[in-house]
C-alpha atoms as a PDB file:
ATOM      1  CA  UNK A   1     117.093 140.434 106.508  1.00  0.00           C
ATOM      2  CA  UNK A   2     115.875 139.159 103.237  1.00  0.00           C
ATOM      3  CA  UNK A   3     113.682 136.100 103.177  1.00  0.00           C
ATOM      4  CA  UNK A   4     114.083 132.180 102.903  1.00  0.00           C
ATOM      5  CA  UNK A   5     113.822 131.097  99.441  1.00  0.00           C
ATOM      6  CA  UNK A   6     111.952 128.276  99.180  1.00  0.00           C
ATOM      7  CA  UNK A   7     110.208 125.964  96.471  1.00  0.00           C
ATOM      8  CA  UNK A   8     107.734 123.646  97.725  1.00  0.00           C
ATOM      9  CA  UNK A   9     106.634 120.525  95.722  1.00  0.00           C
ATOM     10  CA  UNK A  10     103.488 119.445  95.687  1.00  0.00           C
ATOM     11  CA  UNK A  11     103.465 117.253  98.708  1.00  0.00           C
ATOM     12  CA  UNK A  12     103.775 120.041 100.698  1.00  0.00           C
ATOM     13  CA  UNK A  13     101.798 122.004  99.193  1.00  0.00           C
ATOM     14  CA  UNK A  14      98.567 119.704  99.310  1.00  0.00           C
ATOM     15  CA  UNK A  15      98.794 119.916 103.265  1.00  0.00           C
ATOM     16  CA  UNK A  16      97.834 124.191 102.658  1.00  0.00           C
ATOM     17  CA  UNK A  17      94.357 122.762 102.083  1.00  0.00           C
ATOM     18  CA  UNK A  18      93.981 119.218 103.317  1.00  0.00           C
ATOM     19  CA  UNK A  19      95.050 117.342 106.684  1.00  0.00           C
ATOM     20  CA  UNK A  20      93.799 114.351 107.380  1.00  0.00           C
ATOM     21  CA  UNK A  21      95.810 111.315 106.855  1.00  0.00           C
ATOM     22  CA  UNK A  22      98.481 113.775 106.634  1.00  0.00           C
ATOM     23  CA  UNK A  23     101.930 114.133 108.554  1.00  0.00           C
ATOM     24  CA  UNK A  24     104.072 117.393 108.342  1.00  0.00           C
ATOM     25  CA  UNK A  25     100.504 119.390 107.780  1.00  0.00           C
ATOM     26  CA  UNK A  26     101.257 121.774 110.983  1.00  0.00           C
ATOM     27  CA  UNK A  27     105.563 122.975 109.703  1.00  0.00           C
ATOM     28  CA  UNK A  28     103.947 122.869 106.107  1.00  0.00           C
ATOM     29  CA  UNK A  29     101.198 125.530 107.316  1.00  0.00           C
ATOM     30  CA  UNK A  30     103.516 127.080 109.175  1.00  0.00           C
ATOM     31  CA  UNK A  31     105.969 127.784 106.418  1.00  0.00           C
ATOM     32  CA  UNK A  32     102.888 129.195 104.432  1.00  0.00           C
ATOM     33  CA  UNK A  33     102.311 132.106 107.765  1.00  0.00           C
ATOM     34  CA  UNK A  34     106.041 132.436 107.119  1.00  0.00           C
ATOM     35  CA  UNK A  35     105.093 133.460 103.263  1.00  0.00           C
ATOM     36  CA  UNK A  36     102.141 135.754 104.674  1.00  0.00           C
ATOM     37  CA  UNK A  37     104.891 137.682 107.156  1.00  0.00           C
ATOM     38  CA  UNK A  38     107.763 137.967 104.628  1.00  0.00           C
ATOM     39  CA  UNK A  39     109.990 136.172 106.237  1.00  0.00           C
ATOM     40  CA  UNK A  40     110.319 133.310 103.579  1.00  0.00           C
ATOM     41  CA  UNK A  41     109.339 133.497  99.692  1.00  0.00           C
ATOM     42  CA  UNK A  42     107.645 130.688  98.876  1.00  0.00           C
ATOM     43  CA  UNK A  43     107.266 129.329  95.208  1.00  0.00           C
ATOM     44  CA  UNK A  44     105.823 126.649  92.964  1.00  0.00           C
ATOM     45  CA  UNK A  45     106.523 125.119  89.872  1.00  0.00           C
ATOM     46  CA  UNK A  46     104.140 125.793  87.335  1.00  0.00           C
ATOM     47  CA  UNK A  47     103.909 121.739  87.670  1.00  0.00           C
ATOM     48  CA  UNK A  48     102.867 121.762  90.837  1.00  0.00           C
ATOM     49  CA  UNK A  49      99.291 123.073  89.976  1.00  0.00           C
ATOM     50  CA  UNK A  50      98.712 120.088  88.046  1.00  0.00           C
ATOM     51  CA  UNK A  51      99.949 117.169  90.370  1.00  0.00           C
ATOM     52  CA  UNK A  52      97.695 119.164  93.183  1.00  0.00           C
ATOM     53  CA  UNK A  53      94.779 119.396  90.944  1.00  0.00           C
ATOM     54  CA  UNK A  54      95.653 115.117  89.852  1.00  0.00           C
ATOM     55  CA  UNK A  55      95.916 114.405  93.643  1.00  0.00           C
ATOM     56  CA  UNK A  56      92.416 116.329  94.881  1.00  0.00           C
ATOM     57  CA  UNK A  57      90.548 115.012  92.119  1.00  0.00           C
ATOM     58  CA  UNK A  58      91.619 111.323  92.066  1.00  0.00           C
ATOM     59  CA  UNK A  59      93.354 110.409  94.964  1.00  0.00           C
ATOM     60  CA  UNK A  60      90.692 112.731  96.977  1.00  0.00           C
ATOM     61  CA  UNK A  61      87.757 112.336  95.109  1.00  0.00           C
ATOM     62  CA  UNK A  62      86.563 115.966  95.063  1.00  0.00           C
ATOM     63  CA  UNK A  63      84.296 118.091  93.102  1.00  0.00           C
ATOM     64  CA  UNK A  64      85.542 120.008  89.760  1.00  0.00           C
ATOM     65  CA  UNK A  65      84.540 123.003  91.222  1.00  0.00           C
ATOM     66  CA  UNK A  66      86.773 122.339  94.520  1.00  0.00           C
ATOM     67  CA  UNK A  67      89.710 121.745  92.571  1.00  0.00           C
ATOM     68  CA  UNK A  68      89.249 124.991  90.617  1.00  0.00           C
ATOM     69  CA  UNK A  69      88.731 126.888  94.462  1.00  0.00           C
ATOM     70  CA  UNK A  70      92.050 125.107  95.138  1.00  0.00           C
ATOM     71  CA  UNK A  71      93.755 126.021  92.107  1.00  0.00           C
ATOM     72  CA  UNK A  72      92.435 129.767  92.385  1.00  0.00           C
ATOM     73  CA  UNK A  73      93.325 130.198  96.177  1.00  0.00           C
ATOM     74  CA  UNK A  74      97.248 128.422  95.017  1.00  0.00           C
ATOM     75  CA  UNK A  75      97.791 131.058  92.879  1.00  0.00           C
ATOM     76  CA  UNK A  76      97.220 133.731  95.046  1.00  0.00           C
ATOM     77  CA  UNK A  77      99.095 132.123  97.773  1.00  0.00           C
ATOM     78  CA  UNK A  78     102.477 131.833  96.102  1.00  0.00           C
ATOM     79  CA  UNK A  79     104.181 132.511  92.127  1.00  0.00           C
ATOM     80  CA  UNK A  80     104.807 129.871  89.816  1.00  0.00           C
ATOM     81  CA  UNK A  81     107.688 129.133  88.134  1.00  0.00           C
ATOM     82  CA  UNK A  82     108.109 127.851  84.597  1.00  0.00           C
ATOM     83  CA  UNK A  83     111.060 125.054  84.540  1.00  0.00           C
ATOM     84  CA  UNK A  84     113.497 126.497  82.477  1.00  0.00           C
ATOM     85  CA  UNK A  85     115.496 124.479  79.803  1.00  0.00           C
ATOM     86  CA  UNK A  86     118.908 124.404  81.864  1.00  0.00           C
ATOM     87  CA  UNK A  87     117.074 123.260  84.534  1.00  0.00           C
ATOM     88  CA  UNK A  88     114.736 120.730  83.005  1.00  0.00           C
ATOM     89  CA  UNK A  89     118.485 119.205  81.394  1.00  0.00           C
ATOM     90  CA  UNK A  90     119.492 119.025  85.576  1.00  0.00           C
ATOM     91  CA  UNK A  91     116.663 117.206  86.330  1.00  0.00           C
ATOM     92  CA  UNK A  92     117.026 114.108  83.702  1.00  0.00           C
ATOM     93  CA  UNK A  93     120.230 114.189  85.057  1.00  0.00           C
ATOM     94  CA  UNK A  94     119.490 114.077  88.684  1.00  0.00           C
ATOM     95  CA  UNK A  95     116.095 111.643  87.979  1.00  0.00           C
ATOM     96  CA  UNK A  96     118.945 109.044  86.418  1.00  0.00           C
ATOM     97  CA  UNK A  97     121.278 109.695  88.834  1.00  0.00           C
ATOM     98  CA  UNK A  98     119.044 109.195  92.020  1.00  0.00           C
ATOM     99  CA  UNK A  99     116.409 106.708  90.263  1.00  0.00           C
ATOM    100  CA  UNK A 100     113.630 109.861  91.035  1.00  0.00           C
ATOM    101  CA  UNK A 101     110.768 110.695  88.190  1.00  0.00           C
ATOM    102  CA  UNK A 102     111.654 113.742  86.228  1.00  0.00           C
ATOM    103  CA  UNK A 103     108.502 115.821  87.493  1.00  0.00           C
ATOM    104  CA  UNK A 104     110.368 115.399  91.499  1.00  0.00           C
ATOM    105  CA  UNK A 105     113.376 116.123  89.925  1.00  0.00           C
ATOM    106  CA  UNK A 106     112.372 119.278  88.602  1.00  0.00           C
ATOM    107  CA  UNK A 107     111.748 120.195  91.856  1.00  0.00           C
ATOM    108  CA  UNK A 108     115.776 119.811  92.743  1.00  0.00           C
ATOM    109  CA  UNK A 109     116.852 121.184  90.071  1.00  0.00           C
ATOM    110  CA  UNK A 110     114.996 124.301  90.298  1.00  0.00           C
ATOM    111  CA  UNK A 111     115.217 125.157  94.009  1.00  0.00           C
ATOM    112  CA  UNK A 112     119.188 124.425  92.881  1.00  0.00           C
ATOM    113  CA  UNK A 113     119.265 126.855  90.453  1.00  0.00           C
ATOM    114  CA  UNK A 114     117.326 129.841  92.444  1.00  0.00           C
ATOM    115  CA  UNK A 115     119.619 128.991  95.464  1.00  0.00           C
ATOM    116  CA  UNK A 116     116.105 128.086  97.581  1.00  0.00           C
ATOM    117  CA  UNK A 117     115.691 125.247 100.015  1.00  0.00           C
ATOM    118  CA  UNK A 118     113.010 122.823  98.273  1.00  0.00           C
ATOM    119  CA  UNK A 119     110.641 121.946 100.871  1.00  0.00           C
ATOM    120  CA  UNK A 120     109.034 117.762 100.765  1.00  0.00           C
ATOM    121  CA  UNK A 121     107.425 115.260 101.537  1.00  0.00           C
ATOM    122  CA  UNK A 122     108.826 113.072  99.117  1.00  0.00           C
ATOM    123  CA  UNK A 123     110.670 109.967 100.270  1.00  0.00           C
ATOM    124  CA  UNK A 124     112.608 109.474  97.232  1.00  0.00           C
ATOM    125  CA  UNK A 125     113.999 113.451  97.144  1.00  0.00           C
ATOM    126  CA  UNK A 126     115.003 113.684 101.240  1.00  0.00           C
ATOM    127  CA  UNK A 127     116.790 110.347 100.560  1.00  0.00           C
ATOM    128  CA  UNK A 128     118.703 111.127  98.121  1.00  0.00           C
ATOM    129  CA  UNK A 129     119.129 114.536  99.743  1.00  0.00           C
ATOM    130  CA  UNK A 130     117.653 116.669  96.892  1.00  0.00           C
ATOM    131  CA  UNK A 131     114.921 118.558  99.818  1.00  0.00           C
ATOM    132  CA  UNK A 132     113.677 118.618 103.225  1.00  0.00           C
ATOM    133  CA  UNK A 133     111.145 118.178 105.457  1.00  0.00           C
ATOM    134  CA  UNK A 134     109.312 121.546 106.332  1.00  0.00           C
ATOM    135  CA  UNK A 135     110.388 121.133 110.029  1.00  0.00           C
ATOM    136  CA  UNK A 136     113.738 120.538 109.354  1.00  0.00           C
ATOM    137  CA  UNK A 137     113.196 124.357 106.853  1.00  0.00           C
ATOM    138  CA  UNK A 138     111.537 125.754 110.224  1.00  0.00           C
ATOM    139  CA  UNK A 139     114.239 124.995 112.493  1.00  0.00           C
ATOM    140  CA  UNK A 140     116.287 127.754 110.492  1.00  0.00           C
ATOM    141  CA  UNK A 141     113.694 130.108 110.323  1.00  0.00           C
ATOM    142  CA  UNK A 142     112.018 131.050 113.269  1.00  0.00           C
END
């Protein structure tokens, strides 16, 4: 059986390497052993690395040098993916329609266009329906 295809955004991905405060951190690791077994493909956009490096620095208050570990270990955990122009036009279509920025709609729009689940955290993208939680992911997986 082939694997899951899923995209995570970057509020998933930020619970790979920190937890506390965190909900979700446990289905979002668990996702990532998924990855490590084959039995779901995870990806990122080639966003995501930026927002994650944004969020560690600032919002986290780390090092330089522990946001380029972060960055370093990211890449070898999953593949990027470079928002294509068709999907980049979806996603200022889907930010107006759903009042989201264009950098979560991005996230929509490509998981939409690869046929993948798009795993989040993000309130404004499981409202409007656009992703889902990693547990809710899990529940069809294992």
């Amino acid at each position: 059986m082939p694997p899951i295809d899923v995209v995570c955004d970057a509020s998933v991905v930020l619970k790979w390497f920190h937890e506390e405060g965190e909900e979700e951190v446990e289905p979002s690791r668990a996702l990532l052993e998924l990855h490590r077994s084959r039995r779901v493909a995870l990806s990122v956009l080639d966003l995501t690395f930026l927002e994650v490096a944004n969020v560690i620095l600032r919002a986290l208050q780390a090092k330089s040098e522990h946001v380029a570990i972060v960055l370093d270990a990211l890449a070898e955990i999953c593949p990027q993916i470079p928002v294509s122009h068709a999907a980049l036009t979806e996603a200022v279509k889907l930010a107006e329609r759903h009042g989201l920025t264009v950098y979560d709609a991005a996230y929509a729009a490509v998981a939409a266009e690869r046929r993948a689940q798009l795993a989040t955290m993000d309130r404004a993208l499981l409202d409007a329906g656009l992703g889902r939680r990693p547990s809710d992911i899990l529940r069809n997986v294992t």
